[in-house]
Every structure is written in structure tokens, then in C-alpha cells.
PDB file of N, CA and C in Angstrom:
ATOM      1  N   UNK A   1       1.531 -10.052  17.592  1.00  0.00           N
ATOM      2  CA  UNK A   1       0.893  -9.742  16.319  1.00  0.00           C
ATOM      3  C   UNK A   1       1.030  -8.244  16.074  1.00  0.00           C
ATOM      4  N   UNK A   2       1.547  -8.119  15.042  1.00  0.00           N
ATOM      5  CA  UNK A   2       1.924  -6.603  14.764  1.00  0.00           C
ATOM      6  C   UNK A   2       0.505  -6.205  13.249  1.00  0.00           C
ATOM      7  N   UNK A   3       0.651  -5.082  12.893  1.00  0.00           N
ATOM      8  CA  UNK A   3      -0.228  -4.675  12.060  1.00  0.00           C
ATOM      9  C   UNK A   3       0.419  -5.055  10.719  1.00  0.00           C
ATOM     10  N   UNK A   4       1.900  -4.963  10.556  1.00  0.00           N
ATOM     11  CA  UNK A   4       2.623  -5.570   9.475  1.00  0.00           C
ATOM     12  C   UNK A   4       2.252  -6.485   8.801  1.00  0.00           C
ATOM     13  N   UNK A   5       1.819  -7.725   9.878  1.00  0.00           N
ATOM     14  CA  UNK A   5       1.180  -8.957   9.423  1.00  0.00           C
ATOM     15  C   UNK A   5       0.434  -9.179   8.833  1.00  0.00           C
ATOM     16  N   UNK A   6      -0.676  -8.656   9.057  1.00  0.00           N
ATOM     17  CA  UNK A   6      -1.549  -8.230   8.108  1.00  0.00           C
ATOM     18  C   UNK A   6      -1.409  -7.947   6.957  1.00  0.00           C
ATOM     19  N   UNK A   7      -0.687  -6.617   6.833  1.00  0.00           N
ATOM     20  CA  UNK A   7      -0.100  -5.520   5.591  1.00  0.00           C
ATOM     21  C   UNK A   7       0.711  -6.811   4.569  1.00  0.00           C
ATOM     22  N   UNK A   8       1.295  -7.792   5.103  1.00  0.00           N
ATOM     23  CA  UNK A   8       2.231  -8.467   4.595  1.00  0.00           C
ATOM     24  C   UNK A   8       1.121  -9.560   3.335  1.00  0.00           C
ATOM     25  N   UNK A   9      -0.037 -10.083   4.815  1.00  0.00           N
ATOM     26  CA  UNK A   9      -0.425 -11.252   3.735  1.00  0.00           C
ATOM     27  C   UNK A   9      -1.172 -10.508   2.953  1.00  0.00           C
ATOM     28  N   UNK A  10      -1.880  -8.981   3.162  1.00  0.00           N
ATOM     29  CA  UNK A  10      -2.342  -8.533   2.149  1.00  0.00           C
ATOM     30  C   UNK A  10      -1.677  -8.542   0.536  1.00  0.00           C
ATOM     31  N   UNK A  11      -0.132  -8.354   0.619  1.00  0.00           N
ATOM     32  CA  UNK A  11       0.528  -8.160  -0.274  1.00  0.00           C
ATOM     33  C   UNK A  11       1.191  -9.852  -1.082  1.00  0.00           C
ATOM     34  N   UNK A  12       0.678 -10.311  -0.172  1.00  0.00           N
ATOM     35  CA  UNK A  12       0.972 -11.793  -0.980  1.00  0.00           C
ATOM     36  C   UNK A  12      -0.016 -12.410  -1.646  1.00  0.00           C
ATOM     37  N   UNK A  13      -1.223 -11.804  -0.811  1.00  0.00           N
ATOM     38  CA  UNK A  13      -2.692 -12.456  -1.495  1.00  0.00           C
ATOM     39  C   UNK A  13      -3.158 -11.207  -2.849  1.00  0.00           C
ATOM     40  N   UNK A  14      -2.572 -10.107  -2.988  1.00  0.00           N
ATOM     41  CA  UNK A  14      -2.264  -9.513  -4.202  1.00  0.00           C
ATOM     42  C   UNK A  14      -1.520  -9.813  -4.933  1.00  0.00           C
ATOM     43  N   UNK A  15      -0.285 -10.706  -4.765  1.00  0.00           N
ATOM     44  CA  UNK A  15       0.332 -11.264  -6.026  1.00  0.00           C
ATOM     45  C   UNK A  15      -0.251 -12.454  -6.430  1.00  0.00           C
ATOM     46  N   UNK A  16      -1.157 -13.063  -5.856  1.00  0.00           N
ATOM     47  CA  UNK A  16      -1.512 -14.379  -5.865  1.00  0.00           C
ATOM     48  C   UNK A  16      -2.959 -14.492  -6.514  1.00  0.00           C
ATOM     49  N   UNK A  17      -3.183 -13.096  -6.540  1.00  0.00           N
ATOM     50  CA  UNK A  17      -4.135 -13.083  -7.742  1.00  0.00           C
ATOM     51  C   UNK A  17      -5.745 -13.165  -6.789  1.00  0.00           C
ATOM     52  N   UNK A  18      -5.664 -12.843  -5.451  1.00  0.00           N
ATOM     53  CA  UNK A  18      -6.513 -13.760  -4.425  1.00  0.00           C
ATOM     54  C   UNK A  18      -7.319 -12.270  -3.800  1.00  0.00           C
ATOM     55  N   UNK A  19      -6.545 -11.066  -4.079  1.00  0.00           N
ATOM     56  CA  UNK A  19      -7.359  -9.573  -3.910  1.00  0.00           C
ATOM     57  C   UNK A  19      -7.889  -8.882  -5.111  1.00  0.00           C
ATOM     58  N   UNK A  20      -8.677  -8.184  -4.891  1.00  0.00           N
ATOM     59  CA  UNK A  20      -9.404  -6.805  -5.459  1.00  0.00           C
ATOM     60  C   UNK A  20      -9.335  -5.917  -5.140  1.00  0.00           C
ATOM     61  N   UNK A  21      -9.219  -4.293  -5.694  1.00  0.00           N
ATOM     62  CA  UNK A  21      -9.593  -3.007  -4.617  1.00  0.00           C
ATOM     63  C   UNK A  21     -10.242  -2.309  -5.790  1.00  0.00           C
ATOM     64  N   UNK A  22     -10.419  -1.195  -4.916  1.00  0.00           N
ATOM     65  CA  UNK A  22     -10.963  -0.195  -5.629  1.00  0.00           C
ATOM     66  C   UNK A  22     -12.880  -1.103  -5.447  1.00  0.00           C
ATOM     67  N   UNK A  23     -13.804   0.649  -4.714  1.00  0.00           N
ATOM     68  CA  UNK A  23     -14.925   0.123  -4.497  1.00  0.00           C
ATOM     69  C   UNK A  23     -15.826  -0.438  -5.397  1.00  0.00           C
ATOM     70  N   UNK A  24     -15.771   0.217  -6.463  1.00  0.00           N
ATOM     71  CA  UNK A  24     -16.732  -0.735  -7.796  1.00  0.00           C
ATOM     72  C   UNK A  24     -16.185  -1.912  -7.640  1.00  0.00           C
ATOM     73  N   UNK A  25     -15.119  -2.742  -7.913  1.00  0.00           N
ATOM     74  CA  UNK A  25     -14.648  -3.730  -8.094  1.00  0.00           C
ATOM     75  C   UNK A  25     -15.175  -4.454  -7.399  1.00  0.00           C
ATOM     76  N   UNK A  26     -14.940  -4.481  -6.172  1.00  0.00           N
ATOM     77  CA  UNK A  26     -15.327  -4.976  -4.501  1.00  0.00           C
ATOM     78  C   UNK A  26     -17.198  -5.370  -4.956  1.00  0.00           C
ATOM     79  N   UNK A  27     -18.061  -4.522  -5.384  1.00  0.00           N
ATOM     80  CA  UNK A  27     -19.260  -4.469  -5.104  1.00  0.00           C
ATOM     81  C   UNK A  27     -19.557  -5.147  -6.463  1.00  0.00           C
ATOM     82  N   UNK A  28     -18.784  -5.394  -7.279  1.00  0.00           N
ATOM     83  CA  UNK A  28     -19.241  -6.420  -8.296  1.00  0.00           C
ATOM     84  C   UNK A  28     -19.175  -7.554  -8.010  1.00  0.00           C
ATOM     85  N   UNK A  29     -17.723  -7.934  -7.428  1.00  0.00           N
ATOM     86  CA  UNK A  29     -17.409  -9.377  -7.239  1.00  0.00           C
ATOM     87  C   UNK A  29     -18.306  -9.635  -5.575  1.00  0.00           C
ATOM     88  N   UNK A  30     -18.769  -9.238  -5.139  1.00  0.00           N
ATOM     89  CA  UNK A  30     -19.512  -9.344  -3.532  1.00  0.00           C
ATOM     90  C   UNK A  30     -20.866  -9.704  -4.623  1.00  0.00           C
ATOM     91  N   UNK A  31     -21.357  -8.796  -5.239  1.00  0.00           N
ATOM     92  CA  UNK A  31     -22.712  -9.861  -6.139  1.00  0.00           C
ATOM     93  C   UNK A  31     -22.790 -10.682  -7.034  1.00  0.00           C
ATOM     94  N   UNK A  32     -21.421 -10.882  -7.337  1.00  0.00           N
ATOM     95  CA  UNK A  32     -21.169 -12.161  -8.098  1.00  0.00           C
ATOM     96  C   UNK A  32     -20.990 -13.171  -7.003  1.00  0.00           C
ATOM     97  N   UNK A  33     -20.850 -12.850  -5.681  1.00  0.00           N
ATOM     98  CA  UNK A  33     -20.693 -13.822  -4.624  1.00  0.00           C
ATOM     99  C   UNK A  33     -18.987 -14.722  -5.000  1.00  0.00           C
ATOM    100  N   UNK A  34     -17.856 -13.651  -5.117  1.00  0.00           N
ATOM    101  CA  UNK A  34     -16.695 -14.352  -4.992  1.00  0.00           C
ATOM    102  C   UNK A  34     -15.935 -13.565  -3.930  1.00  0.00           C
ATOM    103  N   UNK A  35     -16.349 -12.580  -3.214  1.00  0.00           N
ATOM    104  CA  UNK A  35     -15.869 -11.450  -2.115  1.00  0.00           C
ATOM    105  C   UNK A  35     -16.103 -12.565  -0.631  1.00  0.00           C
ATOM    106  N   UNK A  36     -15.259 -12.968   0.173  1.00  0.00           N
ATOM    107  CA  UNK A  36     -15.152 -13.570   1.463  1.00  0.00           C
ATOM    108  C   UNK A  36     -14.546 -12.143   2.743  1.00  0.00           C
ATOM    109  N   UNK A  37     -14.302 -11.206   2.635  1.00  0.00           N
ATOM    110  CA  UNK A  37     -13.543 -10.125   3.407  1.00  0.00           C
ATOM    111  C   UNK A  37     -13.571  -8.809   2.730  1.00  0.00           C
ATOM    112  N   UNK A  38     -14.135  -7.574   3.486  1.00  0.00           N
ATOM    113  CA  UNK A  38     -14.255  -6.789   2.986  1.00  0.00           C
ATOM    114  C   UNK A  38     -13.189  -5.941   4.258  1.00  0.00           C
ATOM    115  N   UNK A  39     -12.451  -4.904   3.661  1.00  0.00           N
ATOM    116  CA  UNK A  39     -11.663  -4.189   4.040  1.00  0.00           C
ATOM    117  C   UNK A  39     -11.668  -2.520   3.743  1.00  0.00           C
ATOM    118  N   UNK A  40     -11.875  -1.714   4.586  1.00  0.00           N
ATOM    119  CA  UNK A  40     -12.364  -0.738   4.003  1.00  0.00           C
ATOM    120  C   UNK A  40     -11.387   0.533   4.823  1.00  0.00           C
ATOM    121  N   UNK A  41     -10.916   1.505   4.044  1.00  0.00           N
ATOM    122  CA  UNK A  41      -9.920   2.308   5.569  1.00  0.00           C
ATOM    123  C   UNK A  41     -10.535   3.247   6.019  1.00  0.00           C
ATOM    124  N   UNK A  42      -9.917   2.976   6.993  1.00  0.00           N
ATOM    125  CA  UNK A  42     -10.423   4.140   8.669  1.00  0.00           C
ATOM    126  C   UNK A  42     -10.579   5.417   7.966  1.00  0.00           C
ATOM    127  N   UNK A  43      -9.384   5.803   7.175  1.00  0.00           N
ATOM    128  CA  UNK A  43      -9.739   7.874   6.211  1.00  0.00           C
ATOM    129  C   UNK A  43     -10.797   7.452   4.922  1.00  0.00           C
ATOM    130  N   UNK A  44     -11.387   6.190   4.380  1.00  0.00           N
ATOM    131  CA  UNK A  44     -12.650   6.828   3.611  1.00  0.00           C
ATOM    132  C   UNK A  44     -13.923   7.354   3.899  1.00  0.00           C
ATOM    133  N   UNK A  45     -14.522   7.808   3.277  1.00  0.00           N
ATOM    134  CA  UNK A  45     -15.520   8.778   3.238  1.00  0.00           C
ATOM    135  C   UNK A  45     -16.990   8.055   4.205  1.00  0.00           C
ATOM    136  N   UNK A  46     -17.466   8.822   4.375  1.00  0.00           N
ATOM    137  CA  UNK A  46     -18.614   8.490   5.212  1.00  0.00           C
ATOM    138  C   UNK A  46     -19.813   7.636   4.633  1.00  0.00           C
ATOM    139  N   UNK A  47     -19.392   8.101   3.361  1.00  0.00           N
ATOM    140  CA  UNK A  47     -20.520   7.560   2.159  1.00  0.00           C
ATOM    141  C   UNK A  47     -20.014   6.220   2.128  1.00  0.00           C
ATOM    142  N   UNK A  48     -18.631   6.090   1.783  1.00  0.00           N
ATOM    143  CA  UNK A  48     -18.376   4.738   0.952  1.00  0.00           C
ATOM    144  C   UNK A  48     -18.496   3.916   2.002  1.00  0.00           C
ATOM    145  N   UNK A  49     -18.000   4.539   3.285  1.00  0.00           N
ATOM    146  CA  UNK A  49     -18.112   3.037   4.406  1.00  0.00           C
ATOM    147  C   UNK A  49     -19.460   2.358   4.604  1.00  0.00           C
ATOM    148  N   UNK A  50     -20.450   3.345   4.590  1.00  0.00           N
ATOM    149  CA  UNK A  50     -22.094   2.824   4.729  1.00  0.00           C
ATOM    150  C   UNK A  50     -22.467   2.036   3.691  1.00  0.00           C
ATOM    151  N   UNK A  51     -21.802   2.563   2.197  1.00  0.00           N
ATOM    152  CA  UNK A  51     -21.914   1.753   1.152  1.00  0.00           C
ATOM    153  C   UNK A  51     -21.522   0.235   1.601  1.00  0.00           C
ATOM    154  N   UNK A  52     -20.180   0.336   2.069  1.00  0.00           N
ATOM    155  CA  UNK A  52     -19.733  -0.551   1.992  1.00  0.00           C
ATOM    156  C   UNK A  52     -20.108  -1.738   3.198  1.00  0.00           C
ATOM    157  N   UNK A  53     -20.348  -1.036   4.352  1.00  0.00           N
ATOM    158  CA  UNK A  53     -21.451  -1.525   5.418  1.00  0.00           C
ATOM    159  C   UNK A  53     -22.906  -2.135   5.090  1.00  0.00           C
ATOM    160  N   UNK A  54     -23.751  -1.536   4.285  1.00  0.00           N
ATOM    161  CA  UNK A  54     -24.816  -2.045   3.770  1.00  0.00           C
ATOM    162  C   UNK A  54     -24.663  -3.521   2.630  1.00  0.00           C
ATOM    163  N   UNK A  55     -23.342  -3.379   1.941  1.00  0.00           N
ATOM    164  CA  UNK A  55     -23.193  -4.436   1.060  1.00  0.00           C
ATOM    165  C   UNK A  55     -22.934  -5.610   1.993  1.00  0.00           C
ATOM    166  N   UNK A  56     -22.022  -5.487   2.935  1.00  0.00           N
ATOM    167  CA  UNK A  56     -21.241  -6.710   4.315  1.00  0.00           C
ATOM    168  C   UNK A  56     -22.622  -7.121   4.647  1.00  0.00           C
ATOM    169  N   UNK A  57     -23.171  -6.263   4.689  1.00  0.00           N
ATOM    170  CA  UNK A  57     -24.728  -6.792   5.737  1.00  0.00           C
ATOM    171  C   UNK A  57     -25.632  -7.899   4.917  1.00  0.00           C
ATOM    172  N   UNK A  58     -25.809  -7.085   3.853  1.00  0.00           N
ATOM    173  CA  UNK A  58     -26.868  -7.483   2.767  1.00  0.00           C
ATOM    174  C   UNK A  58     -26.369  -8.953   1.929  1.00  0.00           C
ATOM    175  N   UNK A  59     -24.981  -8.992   1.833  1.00  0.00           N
ATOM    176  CA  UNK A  59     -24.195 -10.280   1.325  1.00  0.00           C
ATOM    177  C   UNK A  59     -23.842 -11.186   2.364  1.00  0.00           C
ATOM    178  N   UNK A  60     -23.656 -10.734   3.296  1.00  0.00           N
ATOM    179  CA  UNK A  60     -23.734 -12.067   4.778  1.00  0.00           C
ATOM    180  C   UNK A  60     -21.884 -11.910   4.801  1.00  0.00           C
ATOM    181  N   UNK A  61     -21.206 -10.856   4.411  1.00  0.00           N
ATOM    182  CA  UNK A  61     -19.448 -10.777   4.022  1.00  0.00           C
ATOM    183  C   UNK A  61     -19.112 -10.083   5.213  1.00  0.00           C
ATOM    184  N   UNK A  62     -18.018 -10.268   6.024  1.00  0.00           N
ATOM    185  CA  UNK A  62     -17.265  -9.635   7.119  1.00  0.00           C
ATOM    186  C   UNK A  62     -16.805  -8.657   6.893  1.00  0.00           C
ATOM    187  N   UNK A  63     -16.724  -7.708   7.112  1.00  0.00           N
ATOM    188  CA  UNK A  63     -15.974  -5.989   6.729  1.00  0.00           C
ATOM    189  C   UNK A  63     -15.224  -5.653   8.444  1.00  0.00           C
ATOM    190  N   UNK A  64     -14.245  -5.492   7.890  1.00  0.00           N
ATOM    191  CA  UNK A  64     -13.514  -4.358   8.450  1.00  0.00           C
ATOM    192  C   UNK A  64     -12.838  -2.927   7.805  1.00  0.00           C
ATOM    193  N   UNK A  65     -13.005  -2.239   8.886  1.00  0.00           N
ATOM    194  CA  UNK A  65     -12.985  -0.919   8.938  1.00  0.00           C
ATOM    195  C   UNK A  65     -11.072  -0.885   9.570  1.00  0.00           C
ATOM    196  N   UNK A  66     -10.348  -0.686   8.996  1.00  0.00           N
ATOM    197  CA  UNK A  66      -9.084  -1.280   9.370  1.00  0.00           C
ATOM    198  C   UNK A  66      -7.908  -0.504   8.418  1.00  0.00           C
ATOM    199  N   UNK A  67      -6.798   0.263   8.939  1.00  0.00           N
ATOM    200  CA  UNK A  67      -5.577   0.533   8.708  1.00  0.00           C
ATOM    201  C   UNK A  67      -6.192   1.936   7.960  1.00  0.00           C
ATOM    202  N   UNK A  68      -5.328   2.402   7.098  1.00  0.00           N
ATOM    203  CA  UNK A  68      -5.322   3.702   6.199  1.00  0.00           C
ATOM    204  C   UNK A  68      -5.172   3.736   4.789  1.00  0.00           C
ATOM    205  N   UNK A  69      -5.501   4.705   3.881  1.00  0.00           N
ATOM    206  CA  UNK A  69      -5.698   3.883   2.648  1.00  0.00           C
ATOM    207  C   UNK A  69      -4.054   4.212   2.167  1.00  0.00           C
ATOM    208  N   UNK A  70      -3.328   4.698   2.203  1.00  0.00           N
ATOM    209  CA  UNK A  70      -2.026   5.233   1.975  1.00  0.00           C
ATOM    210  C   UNK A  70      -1.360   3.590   2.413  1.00  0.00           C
ATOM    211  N   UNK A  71      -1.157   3.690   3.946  1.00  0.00           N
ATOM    212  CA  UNK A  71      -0.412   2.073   3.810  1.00  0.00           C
ATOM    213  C   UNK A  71      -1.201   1.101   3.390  1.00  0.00           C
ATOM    214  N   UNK A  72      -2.820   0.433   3.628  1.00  0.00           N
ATOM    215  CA  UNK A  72      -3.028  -0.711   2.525  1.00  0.00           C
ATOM    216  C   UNK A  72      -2.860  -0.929   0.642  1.00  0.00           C
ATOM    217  N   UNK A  73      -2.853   1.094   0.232  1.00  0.00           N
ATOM    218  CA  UNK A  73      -2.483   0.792  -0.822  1.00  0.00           C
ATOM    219  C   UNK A  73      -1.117   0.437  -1.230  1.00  0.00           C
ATOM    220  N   UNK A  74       0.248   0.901  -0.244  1.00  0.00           N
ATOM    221  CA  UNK A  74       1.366   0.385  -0.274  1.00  0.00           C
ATOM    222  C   UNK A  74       1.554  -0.980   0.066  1.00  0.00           C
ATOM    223  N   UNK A  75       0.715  -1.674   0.306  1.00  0.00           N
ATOM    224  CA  UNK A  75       1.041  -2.827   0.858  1.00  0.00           C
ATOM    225  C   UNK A  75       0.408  -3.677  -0.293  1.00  0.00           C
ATOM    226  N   UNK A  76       0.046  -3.386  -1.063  1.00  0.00           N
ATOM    227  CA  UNK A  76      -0.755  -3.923  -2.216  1.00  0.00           C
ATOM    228  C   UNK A  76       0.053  -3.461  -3.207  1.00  0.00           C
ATOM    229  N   UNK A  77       1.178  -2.523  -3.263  1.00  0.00           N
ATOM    230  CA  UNK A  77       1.891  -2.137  -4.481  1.00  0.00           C
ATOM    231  C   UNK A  77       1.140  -1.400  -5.347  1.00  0.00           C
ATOM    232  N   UNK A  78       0.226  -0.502  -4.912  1.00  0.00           N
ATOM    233  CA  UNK A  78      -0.691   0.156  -5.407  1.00  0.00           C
ATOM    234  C   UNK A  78      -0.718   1.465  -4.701  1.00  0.00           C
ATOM    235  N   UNK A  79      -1.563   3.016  -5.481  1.00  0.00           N
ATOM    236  CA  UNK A  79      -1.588   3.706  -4.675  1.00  0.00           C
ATOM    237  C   UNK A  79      -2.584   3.636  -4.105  1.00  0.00           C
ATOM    238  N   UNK A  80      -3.040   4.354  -3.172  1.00  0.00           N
ATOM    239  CA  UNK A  80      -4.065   4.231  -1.770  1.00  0.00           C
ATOM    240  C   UNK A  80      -5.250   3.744  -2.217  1.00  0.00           C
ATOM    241  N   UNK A  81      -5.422   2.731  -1.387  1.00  0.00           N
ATOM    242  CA  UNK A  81      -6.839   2.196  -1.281  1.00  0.00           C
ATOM    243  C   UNK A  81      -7.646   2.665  -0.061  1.00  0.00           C
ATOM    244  N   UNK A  82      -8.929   2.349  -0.638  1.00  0.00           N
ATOM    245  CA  UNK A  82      -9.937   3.134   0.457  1.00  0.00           C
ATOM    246  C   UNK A  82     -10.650   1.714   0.638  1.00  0.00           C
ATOM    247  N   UNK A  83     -10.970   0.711  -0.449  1.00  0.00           N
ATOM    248  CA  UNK A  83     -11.527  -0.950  -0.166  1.00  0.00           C
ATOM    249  C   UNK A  83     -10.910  -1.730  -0.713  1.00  0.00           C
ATOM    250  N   UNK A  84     -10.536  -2.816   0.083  1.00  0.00           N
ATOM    251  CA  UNK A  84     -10.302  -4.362  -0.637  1.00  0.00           C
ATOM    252  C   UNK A  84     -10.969  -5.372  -0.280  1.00  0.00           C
ATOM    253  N   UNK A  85     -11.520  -5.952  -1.383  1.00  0.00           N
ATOM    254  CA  UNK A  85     -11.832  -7.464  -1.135  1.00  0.00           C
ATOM    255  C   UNK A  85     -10.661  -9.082  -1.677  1.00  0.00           C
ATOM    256  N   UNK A  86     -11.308  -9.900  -0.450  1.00  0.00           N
ATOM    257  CA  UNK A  86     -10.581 -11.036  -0.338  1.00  0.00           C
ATOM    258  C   UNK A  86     -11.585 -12.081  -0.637  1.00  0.00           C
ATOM    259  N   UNK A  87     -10.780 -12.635  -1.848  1.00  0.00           N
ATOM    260  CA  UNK A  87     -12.143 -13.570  -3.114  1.00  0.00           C
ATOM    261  C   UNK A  87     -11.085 -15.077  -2.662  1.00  0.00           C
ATOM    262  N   UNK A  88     -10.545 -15.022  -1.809  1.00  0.00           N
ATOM    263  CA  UNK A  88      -9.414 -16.408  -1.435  1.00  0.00           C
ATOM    264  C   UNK A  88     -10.442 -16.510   0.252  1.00  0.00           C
ATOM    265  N   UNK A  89     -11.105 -17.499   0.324  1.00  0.00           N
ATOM    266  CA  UNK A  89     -11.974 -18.340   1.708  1.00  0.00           C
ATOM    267  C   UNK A  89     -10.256 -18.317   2.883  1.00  0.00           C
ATOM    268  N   UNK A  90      -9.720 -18.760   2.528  1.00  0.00           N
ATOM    269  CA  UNK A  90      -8.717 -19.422   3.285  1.00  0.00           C
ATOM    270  C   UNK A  90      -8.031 -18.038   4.012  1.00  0.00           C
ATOM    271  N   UNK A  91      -7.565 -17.377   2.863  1.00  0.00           N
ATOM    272  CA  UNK A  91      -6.203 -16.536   3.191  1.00  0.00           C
ATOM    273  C   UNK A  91      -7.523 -15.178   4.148  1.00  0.00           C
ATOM    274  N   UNK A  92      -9.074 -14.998   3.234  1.00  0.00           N
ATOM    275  CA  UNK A  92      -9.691 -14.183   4.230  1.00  0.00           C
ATOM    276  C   UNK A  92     -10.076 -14.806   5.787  1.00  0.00           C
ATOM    277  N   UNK A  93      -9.673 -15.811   5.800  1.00  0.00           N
ATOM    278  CA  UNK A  93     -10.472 -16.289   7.410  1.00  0.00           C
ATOM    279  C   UNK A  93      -8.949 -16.249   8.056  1.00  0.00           C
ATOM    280  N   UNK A  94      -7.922 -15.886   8.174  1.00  0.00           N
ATOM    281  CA  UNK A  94      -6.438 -15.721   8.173  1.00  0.00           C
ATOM    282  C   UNK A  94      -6.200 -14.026   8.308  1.00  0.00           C
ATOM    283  N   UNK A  95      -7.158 -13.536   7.590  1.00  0.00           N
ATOM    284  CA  UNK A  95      -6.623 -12.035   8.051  1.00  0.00           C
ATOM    285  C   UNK A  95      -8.088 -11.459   8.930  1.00  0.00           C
ATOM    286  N   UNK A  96      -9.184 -12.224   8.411  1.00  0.00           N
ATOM    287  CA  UNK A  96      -9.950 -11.951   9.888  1.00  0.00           C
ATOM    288  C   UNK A  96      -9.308 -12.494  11.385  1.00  0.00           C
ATOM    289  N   UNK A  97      -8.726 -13.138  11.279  1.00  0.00           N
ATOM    290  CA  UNK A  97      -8.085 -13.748  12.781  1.00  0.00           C
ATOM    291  C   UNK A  97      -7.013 -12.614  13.288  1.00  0.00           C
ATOM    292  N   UNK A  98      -6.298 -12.412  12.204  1.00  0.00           N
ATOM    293  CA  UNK A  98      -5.052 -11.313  12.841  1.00  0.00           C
ATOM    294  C   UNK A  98      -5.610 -10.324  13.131  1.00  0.00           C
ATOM    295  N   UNK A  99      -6.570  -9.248  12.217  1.00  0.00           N
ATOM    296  CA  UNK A  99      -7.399  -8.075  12.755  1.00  0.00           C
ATOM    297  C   UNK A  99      -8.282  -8.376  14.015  1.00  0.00           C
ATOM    298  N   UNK A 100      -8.628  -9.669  14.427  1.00  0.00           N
ATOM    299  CA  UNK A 100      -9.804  -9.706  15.301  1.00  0.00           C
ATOM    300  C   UNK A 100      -8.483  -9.575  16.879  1.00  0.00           C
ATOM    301  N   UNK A 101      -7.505 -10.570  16.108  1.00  0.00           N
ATOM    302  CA  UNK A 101      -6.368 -10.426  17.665  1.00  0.00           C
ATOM    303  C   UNK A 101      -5.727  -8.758  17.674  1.00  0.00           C
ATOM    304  N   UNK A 102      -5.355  -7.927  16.710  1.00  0.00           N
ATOM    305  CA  UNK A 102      -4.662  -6.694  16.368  1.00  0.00           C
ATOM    306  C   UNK A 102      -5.957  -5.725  17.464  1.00  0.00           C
ATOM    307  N   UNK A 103      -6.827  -5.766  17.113  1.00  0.00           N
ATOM    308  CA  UNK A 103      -8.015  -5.272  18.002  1.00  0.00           C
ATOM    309  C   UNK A 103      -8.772  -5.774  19.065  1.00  0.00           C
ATOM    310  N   UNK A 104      -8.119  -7.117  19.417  1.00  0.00           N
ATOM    311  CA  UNK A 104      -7.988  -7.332  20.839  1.00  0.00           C
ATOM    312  C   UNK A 104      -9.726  -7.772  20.895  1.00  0.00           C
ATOM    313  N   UNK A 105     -10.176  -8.415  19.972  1.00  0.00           N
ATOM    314  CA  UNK A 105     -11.325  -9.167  19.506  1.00  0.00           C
ATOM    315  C   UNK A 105     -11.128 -10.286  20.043  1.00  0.00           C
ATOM    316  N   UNK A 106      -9.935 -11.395  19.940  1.00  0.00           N
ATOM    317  CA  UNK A 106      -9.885 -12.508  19.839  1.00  0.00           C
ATOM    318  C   UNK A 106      -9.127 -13.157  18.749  1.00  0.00           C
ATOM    319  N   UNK A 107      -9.261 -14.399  18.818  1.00  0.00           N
ATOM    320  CA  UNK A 107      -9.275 -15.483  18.199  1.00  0.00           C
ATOM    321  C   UNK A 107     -10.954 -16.103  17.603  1.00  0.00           C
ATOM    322  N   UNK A 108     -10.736 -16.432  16.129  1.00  0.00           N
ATOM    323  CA  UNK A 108     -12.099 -16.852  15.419  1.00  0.00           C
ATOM    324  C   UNK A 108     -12.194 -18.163  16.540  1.00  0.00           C
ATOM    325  N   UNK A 109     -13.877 -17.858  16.479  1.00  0.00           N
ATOM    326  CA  UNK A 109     -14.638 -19.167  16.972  1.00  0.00           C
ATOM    327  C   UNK A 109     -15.218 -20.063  16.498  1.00  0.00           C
ATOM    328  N   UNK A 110     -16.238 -20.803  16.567  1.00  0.00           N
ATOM    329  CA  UNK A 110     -16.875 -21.406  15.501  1.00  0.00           C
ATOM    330  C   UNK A 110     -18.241 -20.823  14.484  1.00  0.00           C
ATOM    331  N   UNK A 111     -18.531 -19.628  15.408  1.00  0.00           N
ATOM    332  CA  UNK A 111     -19.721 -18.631  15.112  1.00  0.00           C
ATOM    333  C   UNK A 111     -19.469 -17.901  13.435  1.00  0.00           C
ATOM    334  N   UNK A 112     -17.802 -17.981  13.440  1.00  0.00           N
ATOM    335  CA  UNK A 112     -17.595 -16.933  12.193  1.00  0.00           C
ATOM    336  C   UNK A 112     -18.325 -17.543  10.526  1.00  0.00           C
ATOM    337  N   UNK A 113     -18.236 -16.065  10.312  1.00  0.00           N
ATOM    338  CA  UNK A 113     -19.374 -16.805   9.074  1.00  0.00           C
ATOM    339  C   UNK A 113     -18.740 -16.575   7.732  1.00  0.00           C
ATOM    340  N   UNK A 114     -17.550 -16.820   8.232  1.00  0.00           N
ATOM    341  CA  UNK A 114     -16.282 -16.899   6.596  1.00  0.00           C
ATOM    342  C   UNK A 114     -16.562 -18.447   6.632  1.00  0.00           C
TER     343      UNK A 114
END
């Protein structure tokens, strides 16, 4: 499992109409309850990650803290992202599995709460 993998289905589940970025966006659709994966990069700000930590918590949504915003925004055909959300159940319980193996987490169990 390479980090590519990831980067890849990110960019398919952006043509597919199945991502969001940019943090307002993310924190609308998470209280509209259509956000399943929150993605947030390792270089944003101290503020937005807590932001974005307090929303994962408070909505019952998985966040990772994962990659850089320069390559997830290239990988999205976009320039740099600092958050994305994954409003697709399927394709987010699919890139929680690759980040959980990429970081040597595992494999999802039955505990996960995607």
C-alpha cells in the first residue's frame, strides 16, 4: 500500500461527484449530516485542525490528519487543500482502510463507526 492509493481514489471520488474541500464546505455538509470522512493536512493551521477535531468528535465522523495540502489538492485537480470531506459511505470506509494500513493502524474491524 503506497500513499498514491489513496491520492488516486481521492481523485476519482472527486470526479464522481462523491468529495468536498475547502473547510466551510466540509462543516456545512458534516451538519447537514452527508460528511462520512474527514481529511484534514498535516501543514494546516492549529486552529483549523481543532476546528476540525471538535466537529469529527461532536458529529460521531472519522478525521484524519493525513498527507499535505499541496499534494491532496493535486490529487483532487485543485489547488491545495487543507480539508476534505467524503459524503460517499462506501468509497469513505475504503480510504479509512488504506490510511489505517499506510499508518500501520490496521485493517477496519467491526468497531468502525463509518
Amino acid at each position: 500500500m503506497r500513499s498514491g492509493d489513496v491520492l488516486s481514489l481521492l481523485g476519482i471520488s472527486r470526479k464522481a461527484g462523491k468529495l468536498i474541500s475547502g473547510q466551510d464546505s466540509v462543516i456545512k455538509a458534516a451538519n447537514a449530516k452527508k460528511v462520512f470522512l474527514i481529511i484534514v493536512s498535516k501543514d494546516t493551521s492549529r486552529n483549523t485542525s481543532k476546528r476540525m477535531m471538535n466537529l469529527s468528535a461532536r458529529k460521531n465522523i472519522p478525521m484524519f490528519s493525513w498527507g499535505q495540502s499541496d499534494e491532496l489538492g493535486r490529487a483532487i485537480g485543485q489547488e491545495q487543500r487543507k480539508v476534505i470531506g467524503i459524503t460517499d459511505k462506501g468509497i469513505a470506509k475504503e480510504i479509512y482502510r488504506r490510511i489505517n494500513l499506510l499508518t500501520g493502524v490496521g485493517d477496519i474491524d467491526e468497531t468502525t463507526r463509518i
